[in-house]
Protein backbone atom coordinates (compact mmCIF):
# COMPACT_ATOMS: atom_id res chain seq x y z
CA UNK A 1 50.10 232.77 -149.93
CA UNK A 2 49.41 233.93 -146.70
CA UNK A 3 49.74 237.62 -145.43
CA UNK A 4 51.65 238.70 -142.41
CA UNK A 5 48.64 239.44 -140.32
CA UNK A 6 46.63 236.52 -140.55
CA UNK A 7 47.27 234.14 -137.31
CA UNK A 8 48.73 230.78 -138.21
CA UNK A 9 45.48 228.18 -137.82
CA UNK A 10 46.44 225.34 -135.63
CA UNK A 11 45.03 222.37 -136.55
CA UNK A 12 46.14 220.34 -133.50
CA UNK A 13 45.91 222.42 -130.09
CA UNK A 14 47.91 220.87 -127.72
CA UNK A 15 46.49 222.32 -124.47
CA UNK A 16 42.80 221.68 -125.81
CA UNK A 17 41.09 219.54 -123.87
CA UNK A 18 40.50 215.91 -125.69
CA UNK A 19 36.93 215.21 -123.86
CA UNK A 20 35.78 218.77 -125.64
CA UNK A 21 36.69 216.86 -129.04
CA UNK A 22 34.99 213.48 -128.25
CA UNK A 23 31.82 214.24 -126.08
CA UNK A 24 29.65 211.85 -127.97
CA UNK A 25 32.37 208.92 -127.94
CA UNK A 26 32.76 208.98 -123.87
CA UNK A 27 32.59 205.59 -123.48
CA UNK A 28 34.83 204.08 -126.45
CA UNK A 29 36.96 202.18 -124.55
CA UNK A 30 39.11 199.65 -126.51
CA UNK A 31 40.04 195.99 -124.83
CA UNK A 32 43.64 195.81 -126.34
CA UNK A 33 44.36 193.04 -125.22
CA UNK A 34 41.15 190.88 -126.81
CA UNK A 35 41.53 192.39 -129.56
CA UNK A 36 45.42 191.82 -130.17
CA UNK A 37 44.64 187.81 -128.72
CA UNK A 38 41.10 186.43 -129.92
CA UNK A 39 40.47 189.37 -132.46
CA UNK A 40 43.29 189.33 -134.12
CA UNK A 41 46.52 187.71 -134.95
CA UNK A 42 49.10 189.36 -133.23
CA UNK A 43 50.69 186.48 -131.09
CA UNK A 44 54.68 188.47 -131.33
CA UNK A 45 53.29 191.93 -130.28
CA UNK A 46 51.30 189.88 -127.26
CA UNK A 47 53.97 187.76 -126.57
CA UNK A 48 56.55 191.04 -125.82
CA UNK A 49 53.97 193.14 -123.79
CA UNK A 50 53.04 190.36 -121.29
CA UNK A 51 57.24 189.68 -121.06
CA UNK A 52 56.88 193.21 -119.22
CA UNK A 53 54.65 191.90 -116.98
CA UNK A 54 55.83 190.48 -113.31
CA UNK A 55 54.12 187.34 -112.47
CA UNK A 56 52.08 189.00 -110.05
CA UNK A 57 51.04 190.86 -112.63
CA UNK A 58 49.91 188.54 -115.06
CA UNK A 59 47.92 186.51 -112.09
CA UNK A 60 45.77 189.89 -111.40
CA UNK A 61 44.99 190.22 -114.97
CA UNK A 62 43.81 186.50 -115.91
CA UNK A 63 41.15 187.69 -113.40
CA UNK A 64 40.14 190.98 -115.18
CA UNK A 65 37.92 189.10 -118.05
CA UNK A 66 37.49 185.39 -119.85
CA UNK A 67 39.27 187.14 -122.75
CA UNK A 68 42.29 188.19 -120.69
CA UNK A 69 42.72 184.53 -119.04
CA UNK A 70 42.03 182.83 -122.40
CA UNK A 71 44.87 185.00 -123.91
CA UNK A 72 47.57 185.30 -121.09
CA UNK A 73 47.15 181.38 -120.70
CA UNK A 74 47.81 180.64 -124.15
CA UNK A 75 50.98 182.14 -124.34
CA UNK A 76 53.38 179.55 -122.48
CA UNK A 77 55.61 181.80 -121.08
CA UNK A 78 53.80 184.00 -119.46
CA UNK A 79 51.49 181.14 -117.90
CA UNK A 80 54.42 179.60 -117.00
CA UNK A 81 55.43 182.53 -114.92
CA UNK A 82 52.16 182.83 -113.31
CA UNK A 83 52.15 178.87 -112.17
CA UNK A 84 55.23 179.89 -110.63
CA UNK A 85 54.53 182.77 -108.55
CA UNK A 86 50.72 181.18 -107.62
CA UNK A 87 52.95 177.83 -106.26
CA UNK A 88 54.68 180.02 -104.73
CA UNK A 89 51.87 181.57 -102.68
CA UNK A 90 50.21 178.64 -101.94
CA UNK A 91 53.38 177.11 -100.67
CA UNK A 92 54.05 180.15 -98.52
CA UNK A 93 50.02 179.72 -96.91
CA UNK A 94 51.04 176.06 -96.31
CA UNK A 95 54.00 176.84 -94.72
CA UNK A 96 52.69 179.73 -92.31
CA UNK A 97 49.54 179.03 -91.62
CA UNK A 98 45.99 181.18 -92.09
CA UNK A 99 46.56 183.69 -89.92
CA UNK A 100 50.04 184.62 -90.81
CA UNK A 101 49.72 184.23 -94.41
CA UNK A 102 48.36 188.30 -95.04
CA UNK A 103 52.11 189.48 -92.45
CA UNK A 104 54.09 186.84 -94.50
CA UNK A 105 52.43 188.34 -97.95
CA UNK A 106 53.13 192.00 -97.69
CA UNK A 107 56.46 191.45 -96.03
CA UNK A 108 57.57 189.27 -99.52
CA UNK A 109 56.13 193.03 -101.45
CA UNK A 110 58.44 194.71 -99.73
């Protein structure tokens, strides 16, 4: 049993600094999304976090890796959604023109 003067140990310090803990594992960076995809079998946990995802979205992250296209293509919904909103843009270039596509672009962000 413990005495009254001896200091609780902590075993998790919140306020310490997580780099001081894992200096030799700097770079362990973990692609989630390959590994939840092609890695793994995890096509219901996929399927709901790419649901989050606007279409915008999903067309700037097909373009991160071969991994992240092969996976966010598979699933039918969310390709679907990206079709939609790359259409989209392409119609809008068609309709006004080279020059005014950028002003047309960032006005539709708005």
């Amino acid at each position: 049993m413990r005495s009254n003067n001896t200091p609780l140990k902590l075993y998790c310090d919140p306020f310490q600094d997580i780099s001081e803990e894992n200096e030799e594992e700097e770079d362990s960076r973990v692609d989630f999304l390959s590994r939840l995809g092609i890695h793994g079998n995890y096509t219901p946990v996929l399927k709901k976090l790419l649901s989050y995802l606007d279409p915008k979205d999903l067309s700037q992250a097909c373009l991160v890796s071969r991994n992240w296209n092969q996976v966010i293509t598979s699933d039918r919904n969310a390709d679907q959604r990206r079709m939609v909103y790359i259409n989209e843009m392409k119609a809008l270039k068609r309709s006004v023109g080279e020059v005014s596509f950028m002003t047309a672009f960032i006005s539709k962000m708005i």
